[in-house]
Protein backbone atom coordinates (compact mmCIF):
# COMPACT_ATOMS: atom_id res chain seq x y z
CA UNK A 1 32.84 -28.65 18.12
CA UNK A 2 30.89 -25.65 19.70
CA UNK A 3 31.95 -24.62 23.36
CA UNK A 4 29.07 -23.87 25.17
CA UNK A 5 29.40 -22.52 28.91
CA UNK A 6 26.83 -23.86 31.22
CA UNK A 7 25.68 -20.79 32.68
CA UNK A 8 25.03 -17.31 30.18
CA UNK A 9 27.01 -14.56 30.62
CA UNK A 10 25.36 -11.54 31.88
CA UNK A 11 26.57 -8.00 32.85
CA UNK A 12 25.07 -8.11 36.48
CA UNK A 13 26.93 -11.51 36.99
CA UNK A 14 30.35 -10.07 35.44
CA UNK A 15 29.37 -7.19 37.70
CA UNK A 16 29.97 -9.84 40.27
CA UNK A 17 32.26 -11.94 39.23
CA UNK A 18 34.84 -8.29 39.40
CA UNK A 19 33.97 -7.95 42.61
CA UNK A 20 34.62 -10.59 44.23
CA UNK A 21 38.16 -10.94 42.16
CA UNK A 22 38.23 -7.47 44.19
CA UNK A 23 37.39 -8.37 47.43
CA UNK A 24 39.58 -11.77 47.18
CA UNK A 25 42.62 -9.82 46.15
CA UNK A 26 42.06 -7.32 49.37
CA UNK A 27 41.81 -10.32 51.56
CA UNK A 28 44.35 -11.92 50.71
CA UNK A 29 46.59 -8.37 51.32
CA UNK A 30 45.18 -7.46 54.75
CA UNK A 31 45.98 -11.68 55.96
CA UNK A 32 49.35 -11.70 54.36
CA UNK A 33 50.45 -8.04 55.01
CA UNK A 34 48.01 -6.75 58.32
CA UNK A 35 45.77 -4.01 58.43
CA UNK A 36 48.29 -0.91 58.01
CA UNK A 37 48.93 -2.06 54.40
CA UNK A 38 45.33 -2.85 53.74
CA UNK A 39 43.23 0.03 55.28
CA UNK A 40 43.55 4.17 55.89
CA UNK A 41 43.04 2.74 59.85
CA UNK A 42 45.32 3.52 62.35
CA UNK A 43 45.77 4.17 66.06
CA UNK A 44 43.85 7.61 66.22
CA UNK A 45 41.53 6.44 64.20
CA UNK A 46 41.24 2.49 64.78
CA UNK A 47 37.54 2.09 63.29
CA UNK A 48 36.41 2.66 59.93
CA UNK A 49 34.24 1.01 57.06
CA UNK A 50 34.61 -2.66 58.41
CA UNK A 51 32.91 -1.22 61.64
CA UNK A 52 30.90 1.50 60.77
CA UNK A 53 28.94 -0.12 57.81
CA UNK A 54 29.74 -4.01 58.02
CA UNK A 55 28.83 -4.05 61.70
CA UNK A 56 27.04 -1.89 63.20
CA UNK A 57 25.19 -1.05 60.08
CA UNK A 58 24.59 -4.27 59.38
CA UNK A 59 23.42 -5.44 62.75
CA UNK A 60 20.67 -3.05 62.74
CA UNK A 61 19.46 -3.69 58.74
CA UNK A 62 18.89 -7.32 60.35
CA UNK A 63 16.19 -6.24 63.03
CA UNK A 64 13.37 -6.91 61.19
CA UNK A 65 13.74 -11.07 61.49
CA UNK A 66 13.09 -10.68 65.85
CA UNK A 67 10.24 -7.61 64.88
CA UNK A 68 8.41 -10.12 62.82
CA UNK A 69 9.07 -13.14 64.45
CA UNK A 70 7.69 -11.71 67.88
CA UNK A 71 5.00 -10.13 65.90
CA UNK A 72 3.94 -14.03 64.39
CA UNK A 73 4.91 -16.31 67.20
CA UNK A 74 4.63 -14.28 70.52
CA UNK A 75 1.57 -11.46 69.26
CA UNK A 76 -0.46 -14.35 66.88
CA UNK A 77 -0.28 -11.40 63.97
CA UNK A 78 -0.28 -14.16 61.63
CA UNK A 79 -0.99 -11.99 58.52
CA UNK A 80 2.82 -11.63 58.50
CA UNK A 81 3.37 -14.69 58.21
CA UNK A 82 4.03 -14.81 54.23
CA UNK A 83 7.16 -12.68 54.76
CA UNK A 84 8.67 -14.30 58.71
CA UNK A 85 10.89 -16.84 56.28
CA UNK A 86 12.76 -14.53 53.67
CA UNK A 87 13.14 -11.89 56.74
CA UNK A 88 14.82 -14.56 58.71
CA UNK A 89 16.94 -15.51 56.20
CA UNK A 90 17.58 -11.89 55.71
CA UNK A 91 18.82 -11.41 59.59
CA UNK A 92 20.75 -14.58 58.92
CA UNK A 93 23.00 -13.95 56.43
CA UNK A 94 23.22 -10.39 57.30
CA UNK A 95 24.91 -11.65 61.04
CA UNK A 96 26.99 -14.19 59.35
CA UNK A 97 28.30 -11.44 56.93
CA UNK A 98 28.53 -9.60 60.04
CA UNK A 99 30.93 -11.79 61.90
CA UNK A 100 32.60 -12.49 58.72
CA UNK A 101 33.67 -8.74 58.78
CA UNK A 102 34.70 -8.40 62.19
CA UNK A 103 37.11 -11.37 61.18
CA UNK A 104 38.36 -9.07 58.62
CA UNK A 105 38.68 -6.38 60.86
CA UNK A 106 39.99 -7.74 64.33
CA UNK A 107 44.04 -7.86 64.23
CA UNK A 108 43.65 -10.97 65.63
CA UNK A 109 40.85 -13.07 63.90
CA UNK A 110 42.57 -15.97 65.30
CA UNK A 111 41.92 -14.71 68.97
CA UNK A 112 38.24 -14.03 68.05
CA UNK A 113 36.81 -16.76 70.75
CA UNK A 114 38.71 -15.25 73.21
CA UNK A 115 35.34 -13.30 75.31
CA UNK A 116 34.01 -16.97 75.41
CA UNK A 117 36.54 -17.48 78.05
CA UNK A 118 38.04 -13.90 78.85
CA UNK A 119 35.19 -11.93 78.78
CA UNK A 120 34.40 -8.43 80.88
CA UNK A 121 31.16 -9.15 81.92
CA UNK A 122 30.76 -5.02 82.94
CA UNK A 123 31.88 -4.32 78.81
CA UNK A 124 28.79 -3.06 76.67
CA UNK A 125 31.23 -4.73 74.00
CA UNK A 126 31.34 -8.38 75.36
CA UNK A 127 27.43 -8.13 75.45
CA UNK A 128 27.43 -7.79 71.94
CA UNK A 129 29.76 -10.06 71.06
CA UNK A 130 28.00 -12.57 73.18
CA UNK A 131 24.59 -11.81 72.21
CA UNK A 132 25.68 -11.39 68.05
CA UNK A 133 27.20 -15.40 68.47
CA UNK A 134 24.01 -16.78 70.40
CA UNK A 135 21.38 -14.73 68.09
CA UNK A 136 22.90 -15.85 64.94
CA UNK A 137 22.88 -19.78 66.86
CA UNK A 138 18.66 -18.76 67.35
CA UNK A 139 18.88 -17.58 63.20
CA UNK A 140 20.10 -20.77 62.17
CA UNK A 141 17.29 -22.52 64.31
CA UNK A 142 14.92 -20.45 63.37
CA UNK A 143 16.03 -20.84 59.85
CA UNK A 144 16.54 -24.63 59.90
CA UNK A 145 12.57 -26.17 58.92
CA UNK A 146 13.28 -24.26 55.21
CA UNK A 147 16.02 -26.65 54.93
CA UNK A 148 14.72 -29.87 56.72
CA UNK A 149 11.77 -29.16 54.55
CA UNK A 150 13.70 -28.73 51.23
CA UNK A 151 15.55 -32.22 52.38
CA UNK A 152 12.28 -33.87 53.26
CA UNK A 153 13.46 -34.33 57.53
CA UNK A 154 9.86 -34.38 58.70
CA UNK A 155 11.08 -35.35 62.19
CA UNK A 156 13.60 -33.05 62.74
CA UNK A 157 11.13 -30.23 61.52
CA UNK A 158 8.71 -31.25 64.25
CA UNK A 159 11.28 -31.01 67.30
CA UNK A 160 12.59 -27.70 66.10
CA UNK A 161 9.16 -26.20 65.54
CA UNK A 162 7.99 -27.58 69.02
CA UNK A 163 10.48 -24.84 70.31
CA UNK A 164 10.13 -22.17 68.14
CA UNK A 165 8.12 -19.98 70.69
CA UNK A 166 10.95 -20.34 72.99
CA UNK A 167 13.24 -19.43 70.74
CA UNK A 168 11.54 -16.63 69.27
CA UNK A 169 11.47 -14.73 72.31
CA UNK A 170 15.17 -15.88 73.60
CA UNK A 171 15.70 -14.34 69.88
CA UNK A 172 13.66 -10.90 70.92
CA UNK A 173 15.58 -10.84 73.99
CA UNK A 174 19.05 -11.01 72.68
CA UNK A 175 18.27 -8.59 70.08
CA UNK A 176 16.71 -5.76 72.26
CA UNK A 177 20.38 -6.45 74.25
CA UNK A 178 22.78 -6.10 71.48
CA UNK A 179 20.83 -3.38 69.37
CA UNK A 180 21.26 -1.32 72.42
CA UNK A 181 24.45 -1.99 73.82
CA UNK A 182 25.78 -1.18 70.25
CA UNK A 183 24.61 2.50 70.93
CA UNK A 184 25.96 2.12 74.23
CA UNK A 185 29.82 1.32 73.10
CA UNK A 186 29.94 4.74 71.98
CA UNK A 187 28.99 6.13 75.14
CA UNK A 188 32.82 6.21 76.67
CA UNK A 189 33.66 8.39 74.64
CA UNK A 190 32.17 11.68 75.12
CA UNK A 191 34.78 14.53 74.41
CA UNK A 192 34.97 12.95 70.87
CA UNK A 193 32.07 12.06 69.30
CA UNK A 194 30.58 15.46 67.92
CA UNK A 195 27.17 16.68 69.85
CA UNK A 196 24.56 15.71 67.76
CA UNK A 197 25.20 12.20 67.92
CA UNK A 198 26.79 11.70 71.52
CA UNK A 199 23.82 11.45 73.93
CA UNK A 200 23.50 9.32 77.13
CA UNK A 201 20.13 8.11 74.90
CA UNK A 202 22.01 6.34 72.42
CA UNK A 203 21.62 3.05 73.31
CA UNK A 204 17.36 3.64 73.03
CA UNK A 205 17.95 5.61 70.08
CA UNK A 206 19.83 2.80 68.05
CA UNK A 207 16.99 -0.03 69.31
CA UNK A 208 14.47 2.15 67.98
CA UNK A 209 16.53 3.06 64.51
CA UNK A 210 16.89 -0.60 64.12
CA UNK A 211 13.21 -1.63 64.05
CA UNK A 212 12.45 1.72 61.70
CA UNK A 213 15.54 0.06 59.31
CA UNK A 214 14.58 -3.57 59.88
CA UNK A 215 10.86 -2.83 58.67
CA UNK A 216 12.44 -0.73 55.09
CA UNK A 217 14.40 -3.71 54.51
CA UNK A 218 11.59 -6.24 54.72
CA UNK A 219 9.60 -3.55 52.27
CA UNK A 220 12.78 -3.52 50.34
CA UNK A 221 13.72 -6.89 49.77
CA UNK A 222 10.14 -8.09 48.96
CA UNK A 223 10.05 -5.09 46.40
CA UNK A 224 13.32 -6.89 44.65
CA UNK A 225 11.98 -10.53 45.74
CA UNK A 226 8.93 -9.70 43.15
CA UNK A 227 11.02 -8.05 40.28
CA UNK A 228 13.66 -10.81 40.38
CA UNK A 229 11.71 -13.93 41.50
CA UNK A 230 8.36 -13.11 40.80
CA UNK A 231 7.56 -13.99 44.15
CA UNK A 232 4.79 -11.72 44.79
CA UNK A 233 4.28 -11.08 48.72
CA UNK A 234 0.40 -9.48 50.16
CA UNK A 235 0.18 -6.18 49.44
CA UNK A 236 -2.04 -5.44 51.91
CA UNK A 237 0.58 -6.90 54.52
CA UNK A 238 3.29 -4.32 53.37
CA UNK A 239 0.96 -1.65 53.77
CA UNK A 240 0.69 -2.69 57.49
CA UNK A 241 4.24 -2.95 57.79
CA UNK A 242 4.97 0.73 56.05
CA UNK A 243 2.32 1.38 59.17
CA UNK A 244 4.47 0.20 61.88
CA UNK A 245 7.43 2.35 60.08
CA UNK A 246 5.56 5.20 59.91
CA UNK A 247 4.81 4.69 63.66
CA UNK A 248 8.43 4.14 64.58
CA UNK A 249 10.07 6.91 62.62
CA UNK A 250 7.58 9.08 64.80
CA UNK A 251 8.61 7.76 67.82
CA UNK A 252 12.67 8.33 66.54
CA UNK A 253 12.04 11.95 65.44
CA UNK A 254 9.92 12.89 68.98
CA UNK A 255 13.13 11.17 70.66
CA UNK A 256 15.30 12.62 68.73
CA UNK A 257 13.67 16.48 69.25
CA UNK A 258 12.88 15.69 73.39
CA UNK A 259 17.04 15.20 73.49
CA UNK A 260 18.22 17.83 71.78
CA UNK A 261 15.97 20.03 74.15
CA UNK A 262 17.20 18.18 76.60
CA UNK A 263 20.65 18.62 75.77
CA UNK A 264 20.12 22.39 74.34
CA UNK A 265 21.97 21.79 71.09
CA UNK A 266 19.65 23.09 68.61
CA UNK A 267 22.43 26.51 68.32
CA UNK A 268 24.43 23.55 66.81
CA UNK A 269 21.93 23.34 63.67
CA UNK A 270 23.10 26.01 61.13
CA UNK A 271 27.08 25.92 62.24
CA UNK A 272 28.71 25.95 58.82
CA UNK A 273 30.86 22.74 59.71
CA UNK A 274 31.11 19.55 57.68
CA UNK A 275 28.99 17.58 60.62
CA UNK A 276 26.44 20.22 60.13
CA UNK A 277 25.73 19.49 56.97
CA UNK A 278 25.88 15.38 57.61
CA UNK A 279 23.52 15.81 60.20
CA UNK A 280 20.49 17.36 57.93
CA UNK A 281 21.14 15.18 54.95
CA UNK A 282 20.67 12.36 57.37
CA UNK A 283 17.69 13.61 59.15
CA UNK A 284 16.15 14.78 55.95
CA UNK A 285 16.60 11.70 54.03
CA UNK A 286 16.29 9.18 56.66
CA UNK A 287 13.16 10.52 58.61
CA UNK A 288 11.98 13.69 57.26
CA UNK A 289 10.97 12.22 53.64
CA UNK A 290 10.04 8.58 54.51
CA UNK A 291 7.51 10.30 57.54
CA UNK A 292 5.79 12.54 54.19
CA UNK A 293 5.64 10.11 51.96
CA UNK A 294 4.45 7.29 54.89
CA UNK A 295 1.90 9.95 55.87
CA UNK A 296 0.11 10.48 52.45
CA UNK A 297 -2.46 7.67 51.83
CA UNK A 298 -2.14 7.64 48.05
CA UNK A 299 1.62 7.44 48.64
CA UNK A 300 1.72 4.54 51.26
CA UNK A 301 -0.76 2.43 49.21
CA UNK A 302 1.18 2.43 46.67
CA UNK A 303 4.66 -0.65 46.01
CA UNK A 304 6.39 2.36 44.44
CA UNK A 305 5.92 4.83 47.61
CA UNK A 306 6.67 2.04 49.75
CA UNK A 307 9.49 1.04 48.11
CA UNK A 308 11.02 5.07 48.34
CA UNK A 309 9.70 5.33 51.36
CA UNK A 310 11.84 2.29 52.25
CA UNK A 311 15.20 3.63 50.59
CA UNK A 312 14.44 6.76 52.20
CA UNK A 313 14.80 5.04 55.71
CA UNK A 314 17.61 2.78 55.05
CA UNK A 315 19.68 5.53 53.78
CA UNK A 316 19.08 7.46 56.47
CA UNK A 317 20.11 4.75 58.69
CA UNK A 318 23.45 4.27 57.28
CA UNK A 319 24.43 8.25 57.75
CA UNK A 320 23.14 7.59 61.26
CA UNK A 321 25.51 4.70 61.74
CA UNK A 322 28.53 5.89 59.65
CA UNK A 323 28.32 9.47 61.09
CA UNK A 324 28.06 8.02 64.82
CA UNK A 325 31.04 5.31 63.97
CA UNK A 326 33.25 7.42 61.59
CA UNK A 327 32.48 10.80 60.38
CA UNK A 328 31.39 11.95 63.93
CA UNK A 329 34.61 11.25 65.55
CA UNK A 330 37.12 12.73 62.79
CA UNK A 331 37.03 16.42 63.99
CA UNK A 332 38.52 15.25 67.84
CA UNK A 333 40.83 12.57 66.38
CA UNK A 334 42.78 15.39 64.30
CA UNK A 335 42.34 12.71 61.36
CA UNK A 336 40.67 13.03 57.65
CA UNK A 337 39.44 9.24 57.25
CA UNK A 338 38.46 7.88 54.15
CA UNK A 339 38.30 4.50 53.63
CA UNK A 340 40.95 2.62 51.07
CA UNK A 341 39.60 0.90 48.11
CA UNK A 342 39.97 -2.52 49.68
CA UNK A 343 38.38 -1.48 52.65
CA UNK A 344 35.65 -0.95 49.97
CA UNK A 345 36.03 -3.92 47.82
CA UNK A 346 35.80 -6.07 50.74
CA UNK A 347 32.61 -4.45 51.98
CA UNK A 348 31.12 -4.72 48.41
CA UNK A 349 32.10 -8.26 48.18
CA UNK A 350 29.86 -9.42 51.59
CA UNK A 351 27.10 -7.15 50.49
CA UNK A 352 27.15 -9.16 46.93
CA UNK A 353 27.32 -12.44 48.43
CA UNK A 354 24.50 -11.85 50.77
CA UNK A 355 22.67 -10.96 47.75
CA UNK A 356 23.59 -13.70 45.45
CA UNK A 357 23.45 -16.51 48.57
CA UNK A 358 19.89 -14.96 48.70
CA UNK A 359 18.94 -15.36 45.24
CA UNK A 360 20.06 -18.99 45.68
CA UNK A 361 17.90 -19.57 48.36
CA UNK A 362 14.95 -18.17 46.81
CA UNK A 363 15.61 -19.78 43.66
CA UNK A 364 16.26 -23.54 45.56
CA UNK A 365 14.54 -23.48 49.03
CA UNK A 366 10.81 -23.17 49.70
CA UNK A 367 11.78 -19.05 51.14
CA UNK A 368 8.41 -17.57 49.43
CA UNK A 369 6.07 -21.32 50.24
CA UNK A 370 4.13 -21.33 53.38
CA UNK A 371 2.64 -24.94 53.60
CA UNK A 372 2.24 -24.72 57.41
CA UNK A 373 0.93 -21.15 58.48
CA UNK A 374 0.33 -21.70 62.26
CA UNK A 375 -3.17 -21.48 63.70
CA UNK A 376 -3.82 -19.06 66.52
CA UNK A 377 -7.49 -20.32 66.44
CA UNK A 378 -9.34 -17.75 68.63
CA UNK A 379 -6.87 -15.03 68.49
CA UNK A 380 -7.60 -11.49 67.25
CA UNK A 381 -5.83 -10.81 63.70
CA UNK A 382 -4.32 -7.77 63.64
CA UNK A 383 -4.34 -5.46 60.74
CA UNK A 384 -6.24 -3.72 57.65
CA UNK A 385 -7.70 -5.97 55.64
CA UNK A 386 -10.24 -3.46 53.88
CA UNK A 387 -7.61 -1.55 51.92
CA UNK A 388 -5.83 -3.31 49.36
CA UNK A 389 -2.87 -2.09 47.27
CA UNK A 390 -2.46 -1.60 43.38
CA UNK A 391 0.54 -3.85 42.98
CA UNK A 392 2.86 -2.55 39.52
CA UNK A 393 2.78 -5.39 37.12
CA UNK A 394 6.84 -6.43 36.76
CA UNK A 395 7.90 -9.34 34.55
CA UNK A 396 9.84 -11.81 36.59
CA UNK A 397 13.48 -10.74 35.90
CA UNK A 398 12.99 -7.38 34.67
CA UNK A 399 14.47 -4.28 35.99
């Protein structure tokens, strides 16, 4: 008798299957034997990878879910309405892998409700812990009619969407908090973070970094959405949205430029020092090439100059956040941090499992179906509907 497996093997899903064998076998070290044996951490140098990309990276890859839900609900731009669910569901797995890793990373993950009852209400840290726990509460609200649809609760789809205004902008509030106060946790420490990242503007500079990445990673998951899924999302909708980035990465760059005049740090730029040279790849990646390629029409209207334009940004971001959390702080701390490799199978594992829980959503909840696009009868539609994009023809499942 033939043995057939129920599933077919694939090289993406081995791919997986390694990692996670990874990331299990690094877990199970850093519980059983703490995070000396685990990491390259230690008490000069307390925050690495876990905090650098897992959190504060991925707190600010999750902006676009409040952008386009204040956009939709609050602003009646109801064009973006084809692509509010699959960013929400974006933010919400990306805060649950968020808290996941702060598990991983707190000594103490058993203490973790502790500023629920022992909170500093004056510490930029226990307003993001507070705000990251009652956001991701809104996600899961805001989240919840794509499952009481899938499960056929008409009722309890009514009473939740009867407060989704409400929400929505408890959701914007909460978000403009903690996006901020993220910058602002790194503002106590001024003799070692290196000068071009340590700024009394920091906590502006990281809200307005986080809309620029939450906008590439709504362009950048509906790129993958279509080559994966075949769900194919208006192209005329992510041209507005590459808009809106172009816009913002303006705004970050004119920011960015007022406070270094401010500051007078531009003697800092051509320093032959290792920050130097993390500082331009950054800027040029992250803001320099997305704002040429956003600002060429033939470019923008285009899924594959979105899409790089997208990458572009998102890399960018990361440096931002990694050199601010990590690299920035090595030269005062007297300590060459890299990160071990179960500090990096662990990461990789919650990046893959946001992935593949995503691909199980789209593939089994109505993510890409909009049966119920709210009317804002009366209200001006914002956008460009007069120039439409040549969308590349991809087979579903190809690339």
């Amino acid at each position: 008798m033939d043995f057939k497996l129920p599933f077919k093997i694939t090289f993406w899903k081995v791919v997986l299957l390694l990692i996670w064998l990874a990331g299990l076998v690094a877990l199970i070290v850093r519980f059983t034997q703490g995070l000396g044996a685990s990491t390259h951490l230690s008490d000069k140098f307390p925050w690495g990878l876990w905090i650098g990309f897992d959190v504060v990276s991925g707190v600010g890859l999750s902006a676009g879910a409040f952008t386009i839900a204040a956009a939709v609900y609050v602003f009646h731009v109801k064009r973006f309405y084809p692509i509010l669910r699959p960013t929400i569901l974006t933010a919400f797995l990306g805060y649950l892998l968020v808290i996941v890793g702060l598990l991983v990373d707190v000594g103490r993950p058993d203490r973790i409700y502790n500023p629920l009852f022992m909170g500093n209400i004056h510490s930029a840290l226990f307003e993001v812990a507070m705000c990251v726990m009652f956001y991701t509460t809104v996600l899961f609200f805001e989240f919840s009619p794509i499952l009481f649809e899938r499960l056929g609760w008409s009722g309890p789809k009514r009473w939740i969407t009867r407060v989704t205004v409400p929400l929505v902008i408890l959701g914007v509030i909460l978000s403009t908090m903690h996006q901020s106060s993220l910058g602002s946790l790194f503002l106590i420490i001024p003799q070692k973070l290196y000068t071009f990242w340590y700024t009394a503007s920091l906590p502006l500079l990281f809200y307005v970094s986080a809309i620029a990445a939450g906008c590439a990673m709504i362009i950048f998951e509906s790129h993958l959405s279509f080559r994966a899924f075949g769900h194919r999302l208006k192209a005329d909708v992510l041209a507005d949205i590459g808009r809106v980035l172009l816009v913002v990465l303006v705004l970050y760059a004119l920011l960015k430029a007022y406070d270094f005049y401010g500051r007078g740090v531009w003697s800092a730029f051509f320093l032959p020092r290792m920050e130097t040279w993390l500082f331009w790849l950054e800027i040029l990646i992250g803001v320099i090439a997305p704002i040429i390629l956003l600002s060429i029409r033939k470019v923008r209207l285009s899924t594959g100059g979105l899409y790089a334009a997208a990458v572009c940004t998102i890399t960018g971001f990361l440096l931002n956040r990694l050199n601010i959390s990590t690299t920035g702080l090595m030269a005062s701390s007297g300590v060459h941090y890299f990160p071990s490799w179960m500090e990096l199978a662990i990461t990789l594992a919650l990046v893959s499992t946001g992935f593949f829980i995503f691909a199980m959503a789209a593939r089994y909840l109505p993510i890409f179906e909009h049966p119920h696009e709210p009317s804002h009868a009366g209200k001006p539609e914002v956008g460009f509907p007069e120039e439409v994009l040549e969308i590349e023809t991809f087979s579903a499942g190809s690339g």
